[in-house]
C-alpha atoms as a PDB file:
ATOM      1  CA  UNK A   1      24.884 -18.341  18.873  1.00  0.00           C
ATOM      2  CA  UNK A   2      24.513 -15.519  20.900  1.00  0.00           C
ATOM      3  CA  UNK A   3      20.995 -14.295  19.207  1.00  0.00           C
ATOM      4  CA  UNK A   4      20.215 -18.578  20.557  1.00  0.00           C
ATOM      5  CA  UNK A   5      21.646 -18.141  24.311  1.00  0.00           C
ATOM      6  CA  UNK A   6      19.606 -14.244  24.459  1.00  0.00           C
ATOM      7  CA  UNK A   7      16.383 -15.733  22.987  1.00  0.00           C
ATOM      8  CA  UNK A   8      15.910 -19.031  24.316  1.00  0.00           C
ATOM      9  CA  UNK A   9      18.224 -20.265  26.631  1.00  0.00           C
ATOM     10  CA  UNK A  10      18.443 -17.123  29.283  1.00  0.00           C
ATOM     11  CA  UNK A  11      13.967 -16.699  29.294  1.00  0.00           C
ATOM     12  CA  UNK A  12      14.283 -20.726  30.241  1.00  0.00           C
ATOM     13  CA  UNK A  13      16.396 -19.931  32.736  1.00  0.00           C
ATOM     14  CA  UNK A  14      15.007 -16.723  34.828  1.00  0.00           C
ATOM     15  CA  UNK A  15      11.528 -18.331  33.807  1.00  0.00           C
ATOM     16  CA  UNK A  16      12.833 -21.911  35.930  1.00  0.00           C
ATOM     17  CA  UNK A  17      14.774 -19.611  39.074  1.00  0.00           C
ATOM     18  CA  UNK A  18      11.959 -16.880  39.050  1.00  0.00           C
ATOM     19  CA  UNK A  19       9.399 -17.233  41.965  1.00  0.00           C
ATOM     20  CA  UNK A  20       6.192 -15.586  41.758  1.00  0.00           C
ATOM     21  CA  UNK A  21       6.162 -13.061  45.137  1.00  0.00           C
ATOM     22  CA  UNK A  22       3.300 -11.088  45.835  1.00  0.00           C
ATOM     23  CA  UNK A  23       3.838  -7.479  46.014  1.00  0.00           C
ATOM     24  CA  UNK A  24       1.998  -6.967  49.524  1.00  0.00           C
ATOM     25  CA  UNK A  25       3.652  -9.252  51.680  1.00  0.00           C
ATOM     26  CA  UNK A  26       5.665  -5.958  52.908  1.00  0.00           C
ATOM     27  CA  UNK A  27       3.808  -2.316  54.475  1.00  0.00           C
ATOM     28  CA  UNK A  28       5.606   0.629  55.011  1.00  0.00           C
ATOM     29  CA  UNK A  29       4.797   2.606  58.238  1.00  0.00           C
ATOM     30  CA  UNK A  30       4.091   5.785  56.896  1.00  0.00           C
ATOM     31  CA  UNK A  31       5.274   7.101  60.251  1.00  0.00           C
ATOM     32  CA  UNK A  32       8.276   5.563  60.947  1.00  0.00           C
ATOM     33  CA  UNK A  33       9.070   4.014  57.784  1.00  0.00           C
ATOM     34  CA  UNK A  34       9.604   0.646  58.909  1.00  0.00           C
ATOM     35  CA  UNK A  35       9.296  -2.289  56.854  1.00  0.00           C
ATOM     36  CA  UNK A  36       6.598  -4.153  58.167  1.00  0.00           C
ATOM     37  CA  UNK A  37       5.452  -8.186  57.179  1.00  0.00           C
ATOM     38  CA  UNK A  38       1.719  -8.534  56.588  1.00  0.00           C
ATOM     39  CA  UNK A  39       0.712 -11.492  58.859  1.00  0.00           C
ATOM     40  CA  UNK A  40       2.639  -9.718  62.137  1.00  0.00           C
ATOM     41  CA  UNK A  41       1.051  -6.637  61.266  1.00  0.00           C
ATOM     42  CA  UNK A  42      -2.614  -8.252  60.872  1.00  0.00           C
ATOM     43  CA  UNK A  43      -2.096  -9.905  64.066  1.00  0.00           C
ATOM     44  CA  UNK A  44      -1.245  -6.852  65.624  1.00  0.00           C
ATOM     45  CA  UNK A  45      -4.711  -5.119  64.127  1.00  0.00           C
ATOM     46  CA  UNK A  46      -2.827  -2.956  61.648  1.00  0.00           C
ATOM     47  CA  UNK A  47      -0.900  -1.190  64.185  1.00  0.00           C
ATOM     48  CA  UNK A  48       2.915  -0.782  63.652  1.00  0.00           C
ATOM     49  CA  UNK A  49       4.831  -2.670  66.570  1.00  0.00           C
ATOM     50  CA  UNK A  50       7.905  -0.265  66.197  1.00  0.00           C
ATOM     51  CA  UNK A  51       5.919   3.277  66.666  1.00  0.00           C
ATOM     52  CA  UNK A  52       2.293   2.568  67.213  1.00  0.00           C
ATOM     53  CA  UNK A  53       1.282   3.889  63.945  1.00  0.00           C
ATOM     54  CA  UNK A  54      -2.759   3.245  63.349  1.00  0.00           C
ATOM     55  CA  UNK A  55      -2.965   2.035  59.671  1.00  0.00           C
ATOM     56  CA  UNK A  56      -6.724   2.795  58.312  1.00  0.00           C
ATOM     57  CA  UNK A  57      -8.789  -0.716  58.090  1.00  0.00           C
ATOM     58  CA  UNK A  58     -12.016  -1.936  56.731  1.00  0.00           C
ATOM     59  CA  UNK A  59     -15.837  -1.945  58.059  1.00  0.00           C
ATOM     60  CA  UNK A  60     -14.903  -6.405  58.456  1.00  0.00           C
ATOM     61  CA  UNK A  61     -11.742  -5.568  59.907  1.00  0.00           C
ATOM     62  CA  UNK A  62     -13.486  -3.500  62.870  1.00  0.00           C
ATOM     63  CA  UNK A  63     -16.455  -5.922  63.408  1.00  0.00           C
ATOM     64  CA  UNK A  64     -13.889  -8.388  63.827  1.00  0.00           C
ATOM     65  CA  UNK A  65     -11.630  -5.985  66.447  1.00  0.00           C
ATOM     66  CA  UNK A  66     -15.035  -4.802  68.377  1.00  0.00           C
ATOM     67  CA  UNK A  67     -17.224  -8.018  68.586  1.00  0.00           C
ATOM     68  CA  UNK A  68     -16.593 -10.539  70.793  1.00  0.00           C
ATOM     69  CA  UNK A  69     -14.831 -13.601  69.275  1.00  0.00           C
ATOM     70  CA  UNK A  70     -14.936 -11.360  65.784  1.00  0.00           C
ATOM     71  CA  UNK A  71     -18.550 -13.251  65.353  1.00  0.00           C
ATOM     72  CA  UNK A  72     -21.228 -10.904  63.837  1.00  0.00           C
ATOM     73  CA  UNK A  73     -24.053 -10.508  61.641  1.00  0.00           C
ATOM     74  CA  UNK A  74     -24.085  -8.274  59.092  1.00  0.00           C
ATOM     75  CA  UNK A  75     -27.365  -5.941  58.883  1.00  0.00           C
ATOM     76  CA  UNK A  76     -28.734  -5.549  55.482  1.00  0.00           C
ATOM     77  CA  UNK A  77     -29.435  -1.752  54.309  1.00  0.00           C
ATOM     78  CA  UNK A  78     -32.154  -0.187  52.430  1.00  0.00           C
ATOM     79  CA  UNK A  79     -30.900   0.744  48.953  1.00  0.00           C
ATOM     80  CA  UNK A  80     -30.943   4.042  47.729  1.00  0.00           C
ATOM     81  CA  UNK A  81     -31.167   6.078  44.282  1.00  0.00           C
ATOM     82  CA  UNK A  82     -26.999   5.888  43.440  1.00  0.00           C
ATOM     83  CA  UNK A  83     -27.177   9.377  41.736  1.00  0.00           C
ATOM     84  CA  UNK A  84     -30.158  11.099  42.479  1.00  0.00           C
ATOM     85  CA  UNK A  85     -28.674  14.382  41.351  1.00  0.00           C
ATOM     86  CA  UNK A  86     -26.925  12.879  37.805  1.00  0.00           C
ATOM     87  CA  UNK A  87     -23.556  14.546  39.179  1.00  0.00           C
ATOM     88  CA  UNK A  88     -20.287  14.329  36.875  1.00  0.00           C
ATOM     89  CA  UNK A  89     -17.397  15.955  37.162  1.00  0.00           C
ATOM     90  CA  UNK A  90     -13.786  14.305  35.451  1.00  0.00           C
ATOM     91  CA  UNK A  91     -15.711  11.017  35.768  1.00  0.00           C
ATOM     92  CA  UNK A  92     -19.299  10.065  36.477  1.00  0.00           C
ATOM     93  CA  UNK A  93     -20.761  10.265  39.808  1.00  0.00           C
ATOM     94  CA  UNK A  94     -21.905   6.243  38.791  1.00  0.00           C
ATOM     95  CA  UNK A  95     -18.101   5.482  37.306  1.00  0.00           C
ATOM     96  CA  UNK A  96     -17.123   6.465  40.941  1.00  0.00           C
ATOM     97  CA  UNK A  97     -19.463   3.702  42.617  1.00  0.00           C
ATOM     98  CA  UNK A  98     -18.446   1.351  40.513  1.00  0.00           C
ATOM     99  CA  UNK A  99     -15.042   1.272  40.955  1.00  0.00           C
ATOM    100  CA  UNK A 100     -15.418   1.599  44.553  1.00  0.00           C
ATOM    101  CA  UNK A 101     -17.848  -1.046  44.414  1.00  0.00           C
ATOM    102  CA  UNK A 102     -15.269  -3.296  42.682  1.00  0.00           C
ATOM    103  CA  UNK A 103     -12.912  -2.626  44.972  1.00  0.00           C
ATOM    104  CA  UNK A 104     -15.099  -2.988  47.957  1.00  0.00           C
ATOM    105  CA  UNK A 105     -17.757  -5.079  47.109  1.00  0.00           C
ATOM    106  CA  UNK A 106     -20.889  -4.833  44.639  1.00  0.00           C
ATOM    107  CA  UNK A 107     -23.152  -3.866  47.311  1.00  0.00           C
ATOM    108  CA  UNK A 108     -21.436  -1.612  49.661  1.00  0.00           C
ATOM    109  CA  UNK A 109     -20.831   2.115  50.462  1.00  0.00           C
ATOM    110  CA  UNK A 110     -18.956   4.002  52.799  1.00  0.00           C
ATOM    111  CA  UNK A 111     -21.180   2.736  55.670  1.00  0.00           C
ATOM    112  CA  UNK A 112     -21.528  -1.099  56.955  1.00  0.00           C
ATOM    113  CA  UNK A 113     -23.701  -1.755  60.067  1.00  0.00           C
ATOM    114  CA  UNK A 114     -23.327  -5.316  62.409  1.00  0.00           C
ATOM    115  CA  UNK A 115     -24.454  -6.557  65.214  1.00  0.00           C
ATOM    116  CA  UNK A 116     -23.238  -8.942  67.897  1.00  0.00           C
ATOM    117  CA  UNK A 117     -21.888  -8.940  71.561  1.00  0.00           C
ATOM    118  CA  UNK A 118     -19.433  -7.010  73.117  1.00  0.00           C
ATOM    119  CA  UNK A 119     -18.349  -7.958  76.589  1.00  0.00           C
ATOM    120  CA  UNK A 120     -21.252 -10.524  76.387  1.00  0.00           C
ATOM    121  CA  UNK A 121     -23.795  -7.278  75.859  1.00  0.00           C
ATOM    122  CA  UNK A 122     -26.010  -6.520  72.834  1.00  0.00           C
ATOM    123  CA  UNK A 123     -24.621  -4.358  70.307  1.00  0.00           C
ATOM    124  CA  UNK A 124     -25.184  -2.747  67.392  1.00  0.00           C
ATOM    125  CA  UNK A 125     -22.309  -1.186  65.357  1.00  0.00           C
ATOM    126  CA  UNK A 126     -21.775   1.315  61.934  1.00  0.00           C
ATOM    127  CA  UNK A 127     -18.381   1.829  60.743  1.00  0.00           C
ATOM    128  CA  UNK A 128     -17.135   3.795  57.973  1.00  0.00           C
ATOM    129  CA  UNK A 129     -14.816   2.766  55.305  1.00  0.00           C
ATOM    130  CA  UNK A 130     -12.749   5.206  54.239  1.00  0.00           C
ATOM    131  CA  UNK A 131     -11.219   3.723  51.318  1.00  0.00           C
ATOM    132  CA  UNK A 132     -14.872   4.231  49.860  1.00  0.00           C
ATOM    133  CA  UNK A 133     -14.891   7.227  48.213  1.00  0.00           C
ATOM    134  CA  UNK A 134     -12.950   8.985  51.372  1.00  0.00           C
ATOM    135  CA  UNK A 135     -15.824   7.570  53.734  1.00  0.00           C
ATOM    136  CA  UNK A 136     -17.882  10.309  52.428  1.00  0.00           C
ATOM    137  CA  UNK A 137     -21.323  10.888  53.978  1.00  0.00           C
ATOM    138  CA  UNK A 138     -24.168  10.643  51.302  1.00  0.00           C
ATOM    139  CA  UNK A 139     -27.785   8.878  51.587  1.00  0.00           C
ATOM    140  CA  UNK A 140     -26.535   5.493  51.752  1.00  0.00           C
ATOM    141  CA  UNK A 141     -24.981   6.594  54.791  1.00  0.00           C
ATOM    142  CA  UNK A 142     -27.654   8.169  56.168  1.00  0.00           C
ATOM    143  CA  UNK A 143     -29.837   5.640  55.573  1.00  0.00           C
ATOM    144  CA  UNK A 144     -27.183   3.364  56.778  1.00  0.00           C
ATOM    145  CA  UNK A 145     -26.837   5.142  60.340  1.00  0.00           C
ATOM    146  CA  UNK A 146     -30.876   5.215  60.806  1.00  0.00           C
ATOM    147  CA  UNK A 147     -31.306   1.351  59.937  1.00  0.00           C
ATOM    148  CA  UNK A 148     -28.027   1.043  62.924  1.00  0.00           C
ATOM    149  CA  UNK A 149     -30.254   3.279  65.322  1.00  0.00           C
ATOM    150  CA  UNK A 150     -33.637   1.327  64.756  1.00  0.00           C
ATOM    151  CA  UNK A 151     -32.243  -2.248  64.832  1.00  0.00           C
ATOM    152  CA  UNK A 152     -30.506  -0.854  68.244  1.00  0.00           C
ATOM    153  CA  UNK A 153     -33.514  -0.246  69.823  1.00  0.00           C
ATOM    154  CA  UNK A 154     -35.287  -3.168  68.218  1.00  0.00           C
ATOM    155  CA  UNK A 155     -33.020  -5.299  70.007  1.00  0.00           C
ATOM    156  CA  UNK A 156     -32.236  -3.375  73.374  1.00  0.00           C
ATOM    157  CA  UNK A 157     -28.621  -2.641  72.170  1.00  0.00           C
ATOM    158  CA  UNK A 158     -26.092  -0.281  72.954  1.00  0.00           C
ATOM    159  CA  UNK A 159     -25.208   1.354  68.995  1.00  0.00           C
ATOM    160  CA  UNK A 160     -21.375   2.139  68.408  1.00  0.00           C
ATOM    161  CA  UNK A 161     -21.177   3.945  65.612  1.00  0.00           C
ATOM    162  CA  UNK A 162     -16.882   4.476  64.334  1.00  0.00           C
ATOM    163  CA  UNK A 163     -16.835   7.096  61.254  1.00  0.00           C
ATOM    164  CA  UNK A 164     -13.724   7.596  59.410  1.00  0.00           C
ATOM    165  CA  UNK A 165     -14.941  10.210  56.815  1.00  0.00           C
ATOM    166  CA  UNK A 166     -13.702  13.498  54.694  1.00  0.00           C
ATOM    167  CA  UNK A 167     -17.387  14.479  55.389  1.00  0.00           C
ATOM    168  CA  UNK A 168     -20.551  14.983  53.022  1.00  0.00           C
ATOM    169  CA  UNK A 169     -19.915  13.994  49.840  1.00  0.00           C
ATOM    170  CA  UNK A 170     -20.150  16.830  46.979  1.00  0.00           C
ATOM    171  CA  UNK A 171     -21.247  14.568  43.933  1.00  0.00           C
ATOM    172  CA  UNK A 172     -24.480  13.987  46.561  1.00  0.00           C
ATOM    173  CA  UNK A 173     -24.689  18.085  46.802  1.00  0.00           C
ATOM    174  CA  UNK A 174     -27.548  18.976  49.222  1.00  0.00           C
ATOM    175  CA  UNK A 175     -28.797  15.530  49.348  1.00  0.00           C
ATOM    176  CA  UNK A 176     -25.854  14.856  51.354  1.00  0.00           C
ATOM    177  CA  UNK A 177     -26.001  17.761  53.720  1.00  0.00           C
ATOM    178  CA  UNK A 178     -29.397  16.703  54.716  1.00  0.00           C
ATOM    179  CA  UNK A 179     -27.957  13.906  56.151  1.00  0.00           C
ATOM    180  CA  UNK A 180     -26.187  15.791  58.946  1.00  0.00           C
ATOM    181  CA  UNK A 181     -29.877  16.359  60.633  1.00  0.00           C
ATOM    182  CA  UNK A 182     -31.081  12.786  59.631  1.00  0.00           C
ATOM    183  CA  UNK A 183     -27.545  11.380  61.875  1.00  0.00           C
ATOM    184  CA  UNK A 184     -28.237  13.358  64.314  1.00  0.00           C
ATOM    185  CA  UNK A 185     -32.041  12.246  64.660  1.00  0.00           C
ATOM    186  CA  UNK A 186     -30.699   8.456  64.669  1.00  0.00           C
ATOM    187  CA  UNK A 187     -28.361   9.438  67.569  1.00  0.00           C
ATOM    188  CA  UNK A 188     -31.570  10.727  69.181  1.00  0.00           C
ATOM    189  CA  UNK A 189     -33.570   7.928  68.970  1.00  0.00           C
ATOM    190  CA  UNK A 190     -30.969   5.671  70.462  1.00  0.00           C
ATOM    191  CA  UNK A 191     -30.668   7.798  73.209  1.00  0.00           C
ATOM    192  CA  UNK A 192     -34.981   8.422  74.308  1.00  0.00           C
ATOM    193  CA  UNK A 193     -34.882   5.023  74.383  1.00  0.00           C
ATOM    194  CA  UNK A 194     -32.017   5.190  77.113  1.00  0.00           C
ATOM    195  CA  UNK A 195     -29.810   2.518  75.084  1.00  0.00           C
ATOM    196  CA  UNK A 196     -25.529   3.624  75.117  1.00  0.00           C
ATOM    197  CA  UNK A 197     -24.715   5.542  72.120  1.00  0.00           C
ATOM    198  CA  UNK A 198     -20.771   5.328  71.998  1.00  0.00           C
ATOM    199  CA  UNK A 199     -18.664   7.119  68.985  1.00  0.00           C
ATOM    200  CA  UNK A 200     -15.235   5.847  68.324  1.00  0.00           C
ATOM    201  CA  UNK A 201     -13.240   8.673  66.297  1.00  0.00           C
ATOM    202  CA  UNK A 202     -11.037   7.524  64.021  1.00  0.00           C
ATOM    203  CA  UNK A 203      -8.117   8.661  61.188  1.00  0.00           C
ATOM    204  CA  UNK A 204      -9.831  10.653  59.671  1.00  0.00           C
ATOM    205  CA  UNK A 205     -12.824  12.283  61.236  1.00  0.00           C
ATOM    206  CA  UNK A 206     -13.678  15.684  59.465  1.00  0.00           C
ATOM    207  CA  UNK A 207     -15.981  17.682  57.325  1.00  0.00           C
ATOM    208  CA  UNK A 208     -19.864  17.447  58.165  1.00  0.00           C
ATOM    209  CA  UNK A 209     -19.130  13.883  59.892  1.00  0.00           C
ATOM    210  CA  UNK A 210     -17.195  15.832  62.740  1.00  0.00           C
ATOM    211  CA  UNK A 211     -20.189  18.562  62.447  1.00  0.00           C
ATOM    212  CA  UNK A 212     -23.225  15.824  62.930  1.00  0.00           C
ATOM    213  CA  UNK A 213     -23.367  12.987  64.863  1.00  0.00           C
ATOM    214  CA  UNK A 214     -19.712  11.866  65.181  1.00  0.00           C
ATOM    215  CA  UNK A 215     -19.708  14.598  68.755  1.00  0.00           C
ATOM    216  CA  UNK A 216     -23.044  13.559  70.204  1.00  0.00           C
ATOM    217  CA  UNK A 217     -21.966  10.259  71.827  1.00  0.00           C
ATOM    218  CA  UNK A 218     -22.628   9.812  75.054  1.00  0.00           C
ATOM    219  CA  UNK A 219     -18.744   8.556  75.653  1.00  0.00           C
ATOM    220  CA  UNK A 220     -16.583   9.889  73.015  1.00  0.00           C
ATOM    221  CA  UNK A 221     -13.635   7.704  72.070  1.00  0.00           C
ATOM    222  CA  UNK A 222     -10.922   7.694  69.930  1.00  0.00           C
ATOM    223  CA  UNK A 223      -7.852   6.049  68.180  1.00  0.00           C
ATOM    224  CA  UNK A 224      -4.301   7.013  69.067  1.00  0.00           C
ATOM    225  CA  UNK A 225      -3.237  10.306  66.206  1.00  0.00           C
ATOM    226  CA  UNK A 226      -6.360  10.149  64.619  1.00  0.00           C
ATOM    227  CA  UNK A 227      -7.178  13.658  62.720  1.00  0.00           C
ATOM    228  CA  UNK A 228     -10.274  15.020  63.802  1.00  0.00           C
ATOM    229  CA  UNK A 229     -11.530  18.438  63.114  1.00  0.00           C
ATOM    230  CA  UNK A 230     -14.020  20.564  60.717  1.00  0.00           C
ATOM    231  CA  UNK A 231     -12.028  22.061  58.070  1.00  0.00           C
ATOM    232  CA  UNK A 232      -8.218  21.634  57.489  1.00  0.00           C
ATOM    233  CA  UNK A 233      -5.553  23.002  59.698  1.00  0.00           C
ATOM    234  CA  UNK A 234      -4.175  24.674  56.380  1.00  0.00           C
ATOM    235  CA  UNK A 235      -7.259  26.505  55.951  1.00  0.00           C
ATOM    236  CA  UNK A 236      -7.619  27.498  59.219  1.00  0.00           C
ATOM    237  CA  UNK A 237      -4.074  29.052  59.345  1.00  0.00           C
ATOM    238  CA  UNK A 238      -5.026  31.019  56.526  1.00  0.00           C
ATOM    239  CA  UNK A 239      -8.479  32.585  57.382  1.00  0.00           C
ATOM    240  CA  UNK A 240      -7.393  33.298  61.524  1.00  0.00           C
ATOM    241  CA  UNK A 241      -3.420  34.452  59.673  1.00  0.00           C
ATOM    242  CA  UNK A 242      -2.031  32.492  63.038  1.00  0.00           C
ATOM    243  CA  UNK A 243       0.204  29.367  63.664  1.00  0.00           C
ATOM    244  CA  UNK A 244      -2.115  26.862  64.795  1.00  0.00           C
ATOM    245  CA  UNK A 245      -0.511  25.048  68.089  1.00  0.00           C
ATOM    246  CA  UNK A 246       1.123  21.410  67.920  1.00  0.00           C
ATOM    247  CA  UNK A 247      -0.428  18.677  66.980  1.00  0.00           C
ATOM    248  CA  UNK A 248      -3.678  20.392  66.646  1.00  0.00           C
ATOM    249  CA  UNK A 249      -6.577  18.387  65.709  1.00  0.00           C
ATOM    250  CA  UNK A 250      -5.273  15.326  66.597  1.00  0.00           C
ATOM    251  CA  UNK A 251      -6.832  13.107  69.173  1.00  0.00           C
ATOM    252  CA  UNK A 252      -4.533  13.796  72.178  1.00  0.00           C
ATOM    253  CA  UNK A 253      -5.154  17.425  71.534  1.00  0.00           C
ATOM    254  CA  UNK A 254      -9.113  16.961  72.091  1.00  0.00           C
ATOM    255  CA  UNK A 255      -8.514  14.780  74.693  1.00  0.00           C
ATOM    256  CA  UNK A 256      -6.288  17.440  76.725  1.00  0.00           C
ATOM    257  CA  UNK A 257      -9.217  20.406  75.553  1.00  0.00           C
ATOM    258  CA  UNK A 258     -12.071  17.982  76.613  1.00  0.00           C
ATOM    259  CA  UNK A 259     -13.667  16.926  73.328  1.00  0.00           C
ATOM    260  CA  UNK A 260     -12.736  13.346  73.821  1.00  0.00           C
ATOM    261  CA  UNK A 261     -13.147  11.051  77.126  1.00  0.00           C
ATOM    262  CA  UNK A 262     -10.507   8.614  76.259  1.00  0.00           C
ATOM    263  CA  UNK A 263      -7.852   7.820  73.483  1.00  0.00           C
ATOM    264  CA  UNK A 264      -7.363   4.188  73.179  1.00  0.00           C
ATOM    265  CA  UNK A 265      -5.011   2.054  71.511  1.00  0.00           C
ATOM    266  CA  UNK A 266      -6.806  -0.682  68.759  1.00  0.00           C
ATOM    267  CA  UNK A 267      -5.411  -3.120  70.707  1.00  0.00           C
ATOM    268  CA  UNK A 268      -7.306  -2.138  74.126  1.00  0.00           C
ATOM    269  CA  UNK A 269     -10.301  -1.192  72.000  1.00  0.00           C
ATOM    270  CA  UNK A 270     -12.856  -4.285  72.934  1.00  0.00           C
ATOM    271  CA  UNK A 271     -11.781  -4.601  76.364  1.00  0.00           C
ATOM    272  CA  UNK A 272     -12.702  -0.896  77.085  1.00  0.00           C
ATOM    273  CA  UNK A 273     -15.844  -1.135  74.737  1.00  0.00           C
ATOM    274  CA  UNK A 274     -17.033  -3.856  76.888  1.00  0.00           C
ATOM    275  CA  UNK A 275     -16.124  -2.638  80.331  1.00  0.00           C
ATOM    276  CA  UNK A 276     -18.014   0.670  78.632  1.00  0.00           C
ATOM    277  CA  UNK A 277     -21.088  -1.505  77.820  1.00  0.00           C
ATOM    278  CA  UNK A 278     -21.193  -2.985  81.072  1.00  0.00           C
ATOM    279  CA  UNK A 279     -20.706   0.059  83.421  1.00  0.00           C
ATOM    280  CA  UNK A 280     -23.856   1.718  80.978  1.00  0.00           C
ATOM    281  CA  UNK A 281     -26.087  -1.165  81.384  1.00  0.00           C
ATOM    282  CA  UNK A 282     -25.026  -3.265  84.459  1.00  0.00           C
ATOM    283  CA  UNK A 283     -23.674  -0.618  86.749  1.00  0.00           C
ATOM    284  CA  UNK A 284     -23.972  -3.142  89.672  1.00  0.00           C
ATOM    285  CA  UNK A 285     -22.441  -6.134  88.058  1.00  0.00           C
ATOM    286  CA  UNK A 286     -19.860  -3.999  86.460  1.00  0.00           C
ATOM    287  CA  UNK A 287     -18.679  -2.699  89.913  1.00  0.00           C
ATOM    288  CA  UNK A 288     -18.293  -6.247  91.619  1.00  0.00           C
ATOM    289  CA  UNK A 289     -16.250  -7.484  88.305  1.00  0.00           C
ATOM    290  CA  UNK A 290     -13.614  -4.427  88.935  1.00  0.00           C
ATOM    291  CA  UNK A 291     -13.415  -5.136  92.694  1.00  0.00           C
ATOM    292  CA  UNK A 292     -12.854  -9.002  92.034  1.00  0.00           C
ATOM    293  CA  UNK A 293      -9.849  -7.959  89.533  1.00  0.00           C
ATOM    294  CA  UNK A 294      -8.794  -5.263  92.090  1.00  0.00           C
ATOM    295  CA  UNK A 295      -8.445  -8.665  95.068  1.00  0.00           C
ATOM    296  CA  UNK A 296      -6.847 -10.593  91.644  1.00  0.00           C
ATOM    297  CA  UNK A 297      -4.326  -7.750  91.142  1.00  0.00           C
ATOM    298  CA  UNK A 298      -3.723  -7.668  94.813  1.00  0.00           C
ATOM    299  CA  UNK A 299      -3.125 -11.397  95.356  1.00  0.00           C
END
């Protein structure tokens, strides 16, 4: 009898009261610890109500923040050789792709590039991903950022470029350093042709990212806590043998030293892109739009 209710009656039962609940209905805030539901947090773009905590999100995720509406075009990229150098190291450099890929999507890499209108302007945009592979900087990206900088000034547009990236990437070895000249050649030719060039730092900005084009913009911007730097604080501390001060490396720090013109919240982030755009490229119009919302504000 009992071998009966154990076997076949109890499975009927838990099988009949079970209900299948996804796992991921429910984020932790890493900062506060807060439990946090998945459809307020998405409506709040990833950004925890109770502390302000800036989860990391995906290349659609920030086309849809930045653009206006969230309508874009995605820009296709020039393919490149995926292991040029036939790197391995626990895994194969290829294994890597792949399971990024499948993650990702079959064609991607740590770079995505859109364009669209922000504020009603012309605009080009290349974001990182960092869940690819750390948002690691190797030819695709290069590649990526160049095709960004050409179809800016193909179409008049301002380029916004938003890495989030743990810098080259080693499995790429020099290949990948080369790219710090080639980024900073596509920030060049944006800028001869006197089109905006606007960086948004975000969480986290390091390595030969930080080093390259991710500090030429002509406004630097950046998300609220967002780690920025060159190498680690830990290494730091150890080669200078001195307590690095508070909060170093983090955006309000460079904004307080000068390396960054303005930390803004995700929320704020296409508003102030747009007033941005227009102040760059309609100075005149942009002025009588602030002094019609100063009479608003007023009245």
């Amino acid at each position: 009898m009992n071998n009966w209710l154990t076997n076949y009656v109890l499975p009927k039962i838990r099988a009949f009261t079970r209900k299948d609940v996804p796992d991921n209905l429910w984020k932790k805030c890493p900062a506060c610890e807060q439990m946090l539901f998945h459809r307020e947090l998405a409506a709040n773009f990833e950004v925890c109500r109770n502390c302000g905590h800036h989860f990391r999100i995906g290349t659609e995720a920030r086309f849809k923040i930045l653009f206006d509406g969230g309508v874009f075009e995605p820009v296709e990229l020039p393919r490149v050789a995926p292991d040029p150098l036939r790197f391995r190291d626990r895994k194969r450099y290829t294994e890597r792709l792949r399971d990024s890929q499948a993650a990702l999507g079959p064609a991607g890499d740590a770079v995505a590039v859109a364009e669209g209108r922000i504020g009603g302007l012309a605009a080009v945009v290349a974001a990182f991903d960092f869940a690819f592979m750390g948002g690691s900087m190797g030819t695709a990206a290069g590649e990526a950022l160049l095709a960004a900088s050409r179809r800016a000034v193909e179409r008049e547009a301002a380029l916004i470029v938003v890495p989030a990236s743990g810098g080259a990437r080693m499995q790429e070895g020099i290949l990948s350093l080369m790219q710090m000249p080639r980024t900073v050649i596509a920030a060049d030719m944006v800028k001869e042709a006197g089109l905006p060039y606007i960086v948004l730092l975000t969480d986290p900005t390091t390595g030969g990212v930080s080093a390259s084009f991710a500090m030429l913009g002509d406004i630097i911007l950046a998300e609220p806590d967002a780690i920025i730097g060159f190498a680690g604080a830990r290494v730091i501390e150890e080669t200078i043998r001195e307590k690095l001060p508070e909060r170093f490396q983090r955006a309000e720090y460079l904004f307080e030293h000068g390396m960054v013109d303005q930390v803004v919240p995700r929320t704020e982030l296409h508003a102030t892109m747009a007033r941005l755009l227009r102040l760059l490229r309609e100075p005149y119009r942009a002025e009588t739009v602030a002094l019609i919302e100063a009479k608003a504000a007023e009245g």
